[in-house]
Protein backbone atom coordinates (compact mmCIF):
# COMPACT_ATOMS: atom_id res chain seq x y z
CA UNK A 1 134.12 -22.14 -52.10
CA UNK A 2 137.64 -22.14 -51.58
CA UNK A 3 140.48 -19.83 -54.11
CA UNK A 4 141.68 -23.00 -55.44
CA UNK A 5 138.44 -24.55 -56.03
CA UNK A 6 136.80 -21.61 -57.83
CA UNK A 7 140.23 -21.06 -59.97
CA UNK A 8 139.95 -24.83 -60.78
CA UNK A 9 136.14 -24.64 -62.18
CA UNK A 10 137.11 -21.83 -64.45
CA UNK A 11 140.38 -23.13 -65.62
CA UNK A 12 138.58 -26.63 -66.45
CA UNK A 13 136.03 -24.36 -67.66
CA UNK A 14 138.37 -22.92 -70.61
CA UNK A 15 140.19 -26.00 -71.06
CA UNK A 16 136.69 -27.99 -71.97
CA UNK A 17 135.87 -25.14 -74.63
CA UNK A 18 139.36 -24.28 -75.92
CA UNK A 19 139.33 -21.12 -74.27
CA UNK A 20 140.24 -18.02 -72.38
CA UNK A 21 139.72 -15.11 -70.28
CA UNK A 22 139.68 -12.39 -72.28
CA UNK A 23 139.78 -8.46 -72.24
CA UNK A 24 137.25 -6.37 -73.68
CA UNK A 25 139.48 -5.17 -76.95
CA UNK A 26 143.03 -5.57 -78.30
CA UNK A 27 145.32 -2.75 -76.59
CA UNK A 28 147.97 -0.92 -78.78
CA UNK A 29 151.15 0.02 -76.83
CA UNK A 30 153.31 2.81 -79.31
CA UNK A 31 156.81 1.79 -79.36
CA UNK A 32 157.44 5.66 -77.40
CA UNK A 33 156.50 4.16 -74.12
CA UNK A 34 159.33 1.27 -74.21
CA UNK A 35 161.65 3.32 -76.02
CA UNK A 36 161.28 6.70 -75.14
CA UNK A 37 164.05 8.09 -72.68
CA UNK A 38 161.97 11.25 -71.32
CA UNK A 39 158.86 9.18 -71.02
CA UNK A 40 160.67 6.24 -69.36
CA UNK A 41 162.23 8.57 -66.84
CA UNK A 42 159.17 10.28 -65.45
CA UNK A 43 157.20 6.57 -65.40
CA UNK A 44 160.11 5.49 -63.46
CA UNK A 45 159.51 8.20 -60.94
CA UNK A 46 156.10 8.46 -60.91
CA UNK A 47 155.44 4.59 -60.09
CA UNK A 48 158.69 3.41 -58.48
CA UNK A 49 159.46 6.58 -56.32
CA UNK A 50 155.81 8.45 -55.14
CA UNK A 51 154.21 5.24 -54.58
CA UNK A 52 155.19 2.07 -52.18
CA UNK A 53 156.82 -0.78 -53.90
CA UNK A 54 157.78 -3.95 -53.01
CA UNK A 55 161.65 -4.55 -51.62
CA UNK A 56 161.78 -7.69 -49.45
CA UNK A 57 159.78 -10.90 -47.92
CA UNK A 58 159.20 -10.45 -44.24
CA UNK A 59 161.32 -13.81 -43.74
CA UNK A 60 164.50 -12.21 -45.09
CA UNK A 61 164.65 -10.18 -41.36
CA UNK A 62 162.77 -12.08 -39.52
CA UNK A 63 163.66 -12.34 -35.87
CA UNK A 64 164.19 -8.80 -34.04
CA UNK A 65 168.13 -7.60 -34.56
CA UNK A 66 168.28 -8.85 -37.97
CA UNK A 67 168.47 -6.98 -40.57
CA UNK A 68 169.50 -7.30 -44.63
CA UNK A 69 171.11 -3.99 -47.32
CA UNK A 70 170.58 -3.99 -50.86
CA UNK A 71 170.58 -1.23 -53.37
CA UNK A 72 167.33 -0.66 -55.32
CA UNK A 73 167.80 1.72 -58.11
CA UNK A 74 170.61 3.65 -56.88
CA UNK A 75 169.57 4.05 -53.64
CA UNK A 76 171.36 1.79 -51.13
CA UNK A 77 168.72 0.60 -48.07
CA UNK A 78 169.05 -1.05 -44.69
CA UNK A 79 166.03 -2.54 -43.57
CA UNK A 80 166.03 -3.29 -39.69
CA UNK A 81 163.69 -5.11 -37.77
CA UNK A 82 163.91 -3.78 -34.07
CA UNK A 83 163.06 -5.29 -30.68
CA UNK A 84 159.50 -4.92 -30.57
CA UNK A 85 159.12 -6.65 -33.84
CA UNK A 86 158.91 -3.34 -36.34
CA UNK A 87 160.40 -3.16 -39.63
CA UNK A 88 162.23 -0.15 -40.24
CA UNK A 89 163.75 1.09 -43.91
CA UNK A 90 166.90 3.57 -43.92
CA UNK A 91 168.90 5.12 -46.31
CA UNK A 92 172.13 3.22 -45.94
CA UNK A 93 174.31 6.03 -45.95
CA UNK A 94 175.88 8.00 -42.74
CA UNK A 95 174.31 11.54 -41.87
CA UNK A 96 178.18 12.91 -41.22
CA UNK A 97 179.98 12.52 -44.82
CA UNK A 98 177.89 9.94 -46.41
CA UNK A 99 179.73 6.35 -46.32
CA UNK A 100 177.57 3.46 -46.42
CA UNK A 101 176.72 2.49 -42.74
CA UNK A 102 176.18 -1.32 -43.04
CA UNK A 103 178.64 -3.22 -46.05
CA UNK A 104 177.45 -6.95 -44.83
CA UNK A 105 174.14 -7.92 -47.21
CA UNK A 106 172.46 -9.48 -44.17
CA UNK A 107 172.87 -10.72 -40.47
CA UNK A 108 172.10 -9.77 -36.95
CA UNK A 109 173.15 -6.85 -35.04
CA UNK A 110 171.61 -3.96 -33.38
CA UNK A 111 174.13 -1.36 -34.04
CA UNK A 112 175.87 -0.11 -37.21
CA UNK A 113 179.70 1.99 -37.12
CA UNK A 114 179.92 3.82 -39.95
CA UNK A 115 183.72 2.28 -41.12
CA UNK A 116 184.78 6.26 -41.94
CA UNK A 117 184.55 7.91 -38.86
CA UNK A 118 182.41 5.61 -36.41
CA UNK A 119 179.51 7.58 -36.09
CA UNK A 120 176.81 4.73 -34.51
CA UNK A 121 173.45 4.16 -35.10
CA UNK A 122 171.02 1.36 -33.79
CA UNK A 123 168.52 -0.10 -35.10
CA UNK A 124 165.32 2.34 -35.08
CA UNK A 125 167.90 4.72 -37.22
CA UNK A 126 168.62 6.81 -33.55
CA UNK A 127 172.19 8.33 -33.64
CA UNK A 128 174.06 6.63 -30.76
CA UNK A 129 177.61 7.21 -30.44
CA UNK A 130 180.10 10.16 -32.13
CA UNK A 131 183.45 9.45 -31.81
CA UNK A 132 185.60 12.20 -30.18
CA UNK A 133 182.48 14.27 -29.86
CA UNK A 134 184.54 16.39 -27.47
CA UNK A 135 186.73 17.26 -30.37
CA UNK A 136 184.46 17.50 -33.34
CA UNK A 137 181.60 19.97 -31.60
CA UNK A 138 178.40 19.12 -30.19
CA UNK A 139 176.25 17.39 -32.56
CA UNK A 140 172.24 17.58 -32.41
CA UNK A 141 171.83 13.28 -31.93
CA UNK A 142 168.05 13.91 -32.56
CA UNK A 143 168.23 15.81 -35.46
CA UNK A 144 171.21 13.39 -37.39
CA UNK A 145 169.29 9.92 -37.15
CA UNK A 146 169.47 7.77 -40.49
CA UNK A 147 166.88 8.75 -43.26
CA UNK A 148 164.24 6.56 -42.87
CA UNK A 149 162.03 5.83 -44.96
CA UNK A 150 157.82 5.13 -45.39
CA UNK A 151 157.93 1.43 -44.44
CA UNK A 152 155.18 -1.01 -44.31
CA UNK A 153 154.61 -4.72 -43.88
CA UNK A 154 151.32 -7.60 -44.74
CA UNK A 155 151.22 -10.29 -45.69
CA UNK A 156 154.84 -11.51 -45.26
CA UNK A 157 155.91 -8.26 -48.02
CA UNK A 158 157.64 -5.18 -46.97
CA UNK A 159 156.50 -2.13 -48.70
CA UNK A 160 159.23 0.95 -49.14
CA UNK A 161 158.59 4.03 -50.70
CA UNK A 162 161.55 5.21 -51.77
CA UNK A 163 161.73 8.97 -51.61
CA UNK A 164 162.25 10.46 -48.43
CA UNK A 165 159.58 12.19 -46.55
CA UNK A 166 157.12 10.51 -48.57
CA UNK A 167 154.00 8.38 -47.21
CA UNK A 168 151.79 5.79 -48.01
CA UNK A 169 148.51 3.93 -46.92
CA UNK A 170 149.75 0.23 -47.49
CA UNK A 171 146.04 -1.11 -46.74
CA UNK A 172 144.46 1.84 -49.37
CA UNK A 173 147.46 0.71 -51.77
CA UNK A 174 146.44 -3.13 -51.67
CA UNK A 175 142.60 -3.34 -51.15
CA UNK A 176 141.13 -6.40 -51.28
CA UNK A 177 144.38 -8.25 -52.64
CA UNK A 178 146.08 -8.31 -48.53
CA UNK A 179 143.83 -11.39 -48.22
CA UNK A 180 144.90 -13.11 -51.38
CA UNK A 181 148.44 -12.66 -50.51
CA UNK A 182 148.24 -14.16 -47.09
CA UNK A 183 147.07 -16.81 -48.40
CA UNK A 184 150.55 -17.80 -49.37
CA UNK A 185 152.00 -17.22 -45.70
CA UNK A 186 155.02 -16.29 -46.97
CA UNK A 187 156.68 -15.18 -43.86
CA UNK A 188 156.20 -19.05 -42.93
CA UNK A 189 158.74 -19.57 -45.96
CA UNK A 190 162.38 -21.20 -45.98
CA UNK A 191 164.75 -18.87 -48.17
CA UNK A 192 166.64 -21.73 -49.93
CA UNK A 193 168.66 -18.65 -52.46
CA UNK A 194 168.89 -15.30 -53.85
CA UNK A 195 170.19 -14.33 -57.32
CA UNK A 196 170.31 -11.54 -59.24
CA UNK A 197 169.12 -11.18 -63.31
CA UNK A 198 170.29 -8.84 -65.53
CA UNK A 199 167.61 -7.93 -68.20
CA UNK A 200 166.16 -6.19 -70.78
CA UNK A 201 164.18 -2.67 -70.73
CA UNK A 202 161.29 -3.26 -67.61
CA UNK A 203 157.98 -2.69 -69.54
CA UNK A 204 158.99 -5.34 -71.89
CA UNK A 205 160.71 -7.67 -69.28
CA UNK A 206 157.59 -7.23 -66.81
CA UNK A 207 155.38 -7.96 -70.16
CA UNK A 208 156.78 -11.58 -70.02
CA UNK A 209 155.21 -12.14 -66.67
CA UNK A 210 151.98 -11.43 -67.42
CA UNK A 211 151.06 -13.93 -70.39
CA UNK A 212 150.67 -17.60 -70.80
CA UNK A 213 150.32 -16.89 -74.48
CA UNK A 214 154.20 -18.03 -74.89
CA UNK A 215 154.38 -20.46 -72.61
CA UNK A 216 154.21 -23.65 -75.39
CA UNK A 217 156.46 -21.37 -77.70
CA UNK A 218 159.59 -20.38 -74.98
CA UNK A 219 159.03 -22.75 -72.53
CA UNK A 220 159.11 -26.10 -74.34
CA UNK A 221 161.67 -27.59 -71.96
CA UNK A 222 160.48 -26.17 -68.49
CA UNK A 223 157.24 -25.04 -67.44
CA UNK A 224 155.60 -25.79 -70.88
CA UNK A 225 155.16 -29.45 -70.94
CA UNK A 226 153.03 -28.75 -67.30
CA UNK A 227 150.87 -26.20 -68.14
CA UNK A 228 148.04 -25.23 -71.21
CA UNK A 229 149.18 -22.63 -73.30
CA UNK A 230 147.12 -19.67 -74.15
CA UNK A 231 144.73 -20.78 -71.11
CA UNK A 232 145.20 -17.97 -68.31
CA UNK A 233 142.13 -17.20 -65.35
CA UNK A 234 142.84 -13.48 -64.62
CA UNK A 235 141.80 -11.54 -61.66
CA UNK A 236 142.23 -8.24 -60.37
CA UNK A 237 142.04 -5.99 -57.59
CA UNK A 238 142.73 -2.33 -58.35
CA UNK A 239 146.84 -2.59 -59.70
CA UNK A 240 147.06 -6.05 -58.59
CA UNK A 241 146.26 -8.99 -60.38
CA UNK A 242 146.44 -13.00 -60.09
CA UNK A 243 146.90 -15.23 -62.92
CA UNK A 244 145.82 -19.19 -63.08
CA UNK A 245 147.05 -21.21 -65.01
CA UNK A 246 145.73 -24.89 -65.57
CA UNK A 247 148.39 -27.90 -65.85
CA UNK A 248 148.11 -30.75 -68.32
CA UNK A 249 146.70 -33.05 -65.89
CA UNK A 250 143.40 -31.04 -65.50
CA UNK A 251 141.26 -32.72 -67.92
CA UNK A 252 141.60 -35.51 -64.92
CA UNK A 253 138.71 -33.41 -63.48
CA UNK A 254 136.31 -33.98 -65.80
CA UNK A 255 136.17 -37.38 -64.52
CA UNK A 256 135.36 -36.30 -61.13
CA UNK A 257 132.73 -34.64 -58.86
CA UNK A 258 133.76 -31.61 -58.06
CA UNK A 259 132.38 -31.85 -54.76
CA UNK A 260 135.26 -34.70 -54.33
CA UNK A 261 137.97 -32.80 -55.56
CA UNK A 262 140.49 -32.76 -52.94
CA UNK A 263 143.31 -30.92 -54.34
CA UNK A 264 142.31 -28.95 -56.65
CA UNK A 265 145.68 -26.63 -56.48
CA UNK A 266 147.47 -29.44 -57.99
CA UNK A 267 145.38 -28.54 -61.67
CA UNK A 268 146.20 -25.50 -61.18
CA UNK A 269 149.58 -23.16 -61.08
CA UNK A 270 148.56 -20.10 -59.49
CA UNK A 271 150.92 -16.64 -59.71
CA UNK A 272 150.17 -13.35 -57.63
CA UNK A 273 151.30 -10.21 -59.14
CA UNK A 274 151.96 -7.53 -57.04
CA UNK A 275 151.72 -4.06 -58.82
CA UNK A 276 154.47 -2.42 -60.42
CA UNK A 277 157.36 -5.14 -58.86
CA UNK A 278 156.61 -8.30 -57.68
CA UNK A 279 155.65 -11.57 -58.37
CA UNK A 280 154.69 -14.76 -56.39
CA UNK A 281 154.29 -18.11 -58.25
CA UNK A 282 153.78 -21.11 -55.28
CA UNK A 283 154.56 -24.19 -56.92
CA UNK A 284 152.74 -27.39 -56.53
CA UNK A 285 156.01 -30.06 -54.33
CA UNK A 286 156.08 -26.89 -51.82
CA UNK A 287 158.27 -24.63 -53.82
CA UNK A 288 158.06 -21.14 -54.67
CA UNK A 289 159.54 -18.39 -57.25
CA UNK A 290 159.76 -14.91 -55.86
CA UNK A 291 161.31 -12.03 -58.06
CA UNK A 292 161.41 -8.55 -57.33
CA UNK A 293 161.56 -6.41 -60.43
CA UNK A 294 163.16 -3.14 -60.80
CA UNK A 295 163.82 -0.59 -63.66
CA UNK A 296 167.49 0.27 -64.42
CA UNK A 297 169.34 3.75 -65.30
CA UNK A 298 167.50 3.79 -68.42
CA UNK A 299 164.86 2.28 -70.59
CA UNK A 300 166.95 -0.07 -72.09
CA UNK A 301 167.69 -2.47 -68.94
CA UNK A 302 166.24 -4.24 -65.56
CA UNK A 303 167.46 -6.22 -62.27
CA UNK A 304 165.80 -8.97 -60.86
CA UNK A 305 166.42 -10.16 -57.74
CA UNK A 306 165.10 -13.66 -57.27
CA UNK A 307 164.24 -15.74 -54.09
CA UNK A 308 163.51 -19.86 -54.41
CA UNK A 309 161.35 -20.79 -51.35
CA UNK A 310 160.80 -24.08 -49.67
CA UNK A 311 157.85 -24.98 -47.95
CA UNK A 312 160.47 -26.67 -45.10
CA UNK A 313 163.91 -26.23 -44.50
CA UNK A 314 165.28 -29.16 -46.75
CA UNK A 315 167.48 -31.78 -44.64
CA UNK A 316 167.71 -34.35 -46.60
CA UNK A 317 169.56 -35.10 -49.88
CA UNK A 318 166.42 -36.27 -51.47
CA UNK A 319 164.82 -32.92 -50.14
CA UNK A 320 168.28 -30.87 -50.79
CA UNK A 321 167.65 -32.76 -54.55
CA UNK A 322 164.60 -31.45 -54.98
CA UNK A 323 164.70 -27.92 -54.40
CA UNK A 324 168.05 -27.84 -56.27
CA UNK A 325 166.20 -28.97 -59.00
CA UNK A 326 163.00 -26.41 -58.90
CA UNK A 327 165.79 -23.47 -58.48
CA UNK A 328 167.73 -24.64 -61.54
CA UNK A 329 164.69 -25.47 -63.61
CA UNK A 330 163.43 -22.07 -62.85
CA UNK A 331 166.76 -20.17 -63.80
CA UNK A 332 167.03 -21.83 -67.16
CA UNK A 333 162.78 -20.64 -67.83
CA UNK A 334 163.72 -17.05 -66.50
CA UNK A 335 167.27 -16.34 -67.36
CA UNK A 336 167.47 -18.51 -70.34
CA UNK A 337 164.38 -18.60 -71.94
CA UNK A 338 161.78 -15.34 -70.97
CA UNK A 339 165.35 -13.35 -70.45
CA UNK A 340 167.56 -13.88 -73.73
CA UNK A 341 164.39 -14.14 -75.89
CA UNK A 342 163.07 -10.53 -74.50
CA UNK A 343 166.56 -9.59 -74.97
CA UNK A 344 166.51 -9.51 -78.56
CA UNK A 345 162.95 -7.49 -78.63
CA UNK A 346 164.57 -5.31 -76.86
CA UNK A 347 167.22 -5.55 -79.34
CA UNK A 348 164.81 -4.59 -82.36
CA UNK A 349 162.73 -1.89 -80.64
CA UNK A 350 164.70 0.82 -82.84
CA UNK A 351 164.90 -1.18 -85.74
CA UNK A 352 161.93 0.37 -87.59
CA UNK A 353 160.20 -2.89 -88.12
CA UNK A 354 157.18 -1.84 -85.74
CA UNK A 355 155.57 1.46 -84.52
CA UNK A 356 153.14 -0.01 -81.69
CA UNK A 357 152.92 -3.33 -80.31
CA UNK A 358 149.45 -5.16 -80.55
CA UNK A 359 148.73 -6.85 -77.43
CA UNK A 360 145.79 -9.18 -77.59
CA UNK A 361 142.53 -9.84 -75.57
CA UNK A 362 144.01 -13.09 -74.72
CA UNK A 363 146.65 -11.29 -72.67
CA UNK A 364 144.21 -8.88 -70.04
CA UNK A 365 146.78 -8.49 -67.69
CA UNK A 366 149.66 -7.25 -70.11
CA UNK A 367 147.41 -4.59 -71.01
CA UNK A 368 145.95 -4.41 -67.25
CA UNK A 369 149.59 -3.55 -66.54
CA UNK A 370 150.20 -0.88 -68.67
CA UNK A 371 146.75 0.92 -68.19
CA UNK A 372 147.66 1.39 -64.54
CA UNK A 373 151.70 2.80 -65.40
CA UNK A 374 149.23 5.05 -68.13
CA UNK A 375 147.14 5.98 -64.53
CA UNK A 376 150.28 6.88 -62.45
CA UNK A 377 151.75 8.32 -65.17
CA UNK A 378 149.24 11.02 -66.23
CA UNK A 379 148.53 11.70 -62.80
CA UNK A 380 152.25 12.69 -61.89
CA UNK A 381 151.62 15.28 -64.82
CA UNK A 382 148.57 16.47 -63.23
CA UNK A 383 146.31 15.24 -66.27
């Protein structure tokens, strides 16, 4: 039975009998863990900086010599991909005095001048060229490479780990949930944009990802009027987890054999979450929302950066139309609905009015969530 099939049973499943998937208990989070500066500092470390996390989609350097910078929580990256087809990471910063090697956000070249004093590197990090090396000494080339970093790529993601020196066992780190996320061949993927979203504190921005419970509430003018509220088929494979949600049109199923069901992904809207950053939600027209989400300097704030994907590279205006239209239909539900109404939780999380947050069996993987941060979190401490 295929994903889509099985997801569609169980989501006709609830809708039939006005129900849910569930988790065992209701979870109390204390308001400590989204407010608590200490706390939120050590979580950041011990889950965004000793373990791999999510940075890019294969597709954004996809062809050997290209290669893309951002800067993910202070630390400024190049990723590479060189000519045998490997995807490198870097600090983006010169081993001589520290400028920023690369200040273009994305192209394709296999060499980098740092603009200070034209120290050159290529693209496997390797220190290439000092200028007036006669002059400034004899300089170990070997030795004075770009930092790289533990770098990893399936399933069309790259993986980072972003402190130095540090590994990771990308295949031990996903498990089963590799196979799930091929499934979406995402390297196969047109980048149509990227934006960046400014948000509130990340437990309580990521929070928002992880429930349909709001969707009729919030979403009353964008997603809502496709999908079932309070109707979510939840999966999970160690930190990772998958979310279904059923559209409005599945009670068209009950009418219907499911041995004839031919689409059954169009019942369905399907999002892959990948643990602590990233998540995937394939659209049925052959679009797809991407966002990367990352912690800020304290507990109070987040960045998104989010990708729209088309299935094809749109060429005509009717195509050109419709993308246009998922991208700004999907700004308004993020930015201007999940965003500014998390805002103003964020806003009351000192006001007194609460101590803990309930969060209810009908939301398994808000709470699946924050049990594994609770796992990566003790275990830093050695607990």
């Amino acid at each position: 039975m295929s994903d889509a099939l099985e997801l569609a049973k169980r989501a006709l499943k609830h809708f039939n009998e006005g129900s849910t998937d569930r988790a065992p208990s209701q979870m109390r989070i204390p308001l400590s863990a989204y407010t608590d500066e200490p706390r939120f500092q050590a979580e950041r470390e011990a889950v965004f900086f000793d373990n791999p996390i999510a940075v890019a989609l294969s597709l954004e350097v996809a062809k050997p010599g290209d290669f893309q910078t951002q800067t993910i929580m202070g630390v400024p990256l190049l990723l590479t991909r060189d000519r045998n087809a490997t995807v490198h990471c870097f600090i983006n910063v010169c081993r001589h005095r520290g400028a920023k090697i690369c200040q273009e956000k994305k192209g394709h070249q296999t060499r980098f001048s740092c603009p200070y004093h034209a120290w050159t590197y290529n693209n496997k990090g390797k220190l290439v060229g000092v200028y007036g090396e006669d002059s400034f000494g004899e300089v170990d080339r070997g030795a004075m490479g770009l930092t790289e970093l533990s770098c990893e790529e399936r399933a069309g993601v790259i993986f980072v780990c972003l402190t130095p020196g540090k590994s990771f066992d990308i295949d031990t780190w996903l498990g089963g949930f590799t196979e799930k996320l091929s499934d979406q061949q995402l390297a196969d993927w047109h980048l149509y944009t990227e934006r960046y979203l400014d948000g509130a504190g990340w437990k309580a921005t990521m929070d928002g990802y992880l429930e349909v419970y709001h969707h009729d509430s919030v979403h009353g003018k964008t997603v809502g009027p496709h999908t079932v509220g309070n109707l979510l088929v939840h999966d999970t494979w160690g930190a990772h987890q998958r979310m279904a949600f059923a559209r409005k049109n599945i009670q068209e199923l009950n009418h219907v054999s499911p041995e004839a069901w031919e689409q059954p992904e169009s019942y369905i809207r399907v999002v892959h979450s990948v643990f602590p950053n990233l998540s995937i939600s394939a659209i049925l027209g052959g679009q797809c929302l991407v966002g990367f989400i990352f912690p800020g300097d304290n507990s109070a704030t987040t960045v998104t950066r989010q990708l729209i994907l088309s299935s094809e590279v749109p060429t005509t205006a009717e195509e050109r139309a419709a993308v246009e239209t998922f991208s700004q239909m999907t700004l308004q539900a993020v930015r201007d609905e999940d965003y500014a109404l998390v805002a103003t939780v964020q806003g009351a999380l000192r006001s007194g009015a609460n101590e803990s947050f309930l969060i209810g069996r009908n939301e398994p993987a808000v709470q699946h969530y924050h049990w594994e941060i609770e796992k990566l979190f003790n275990a830093s401490r050695g607990d």
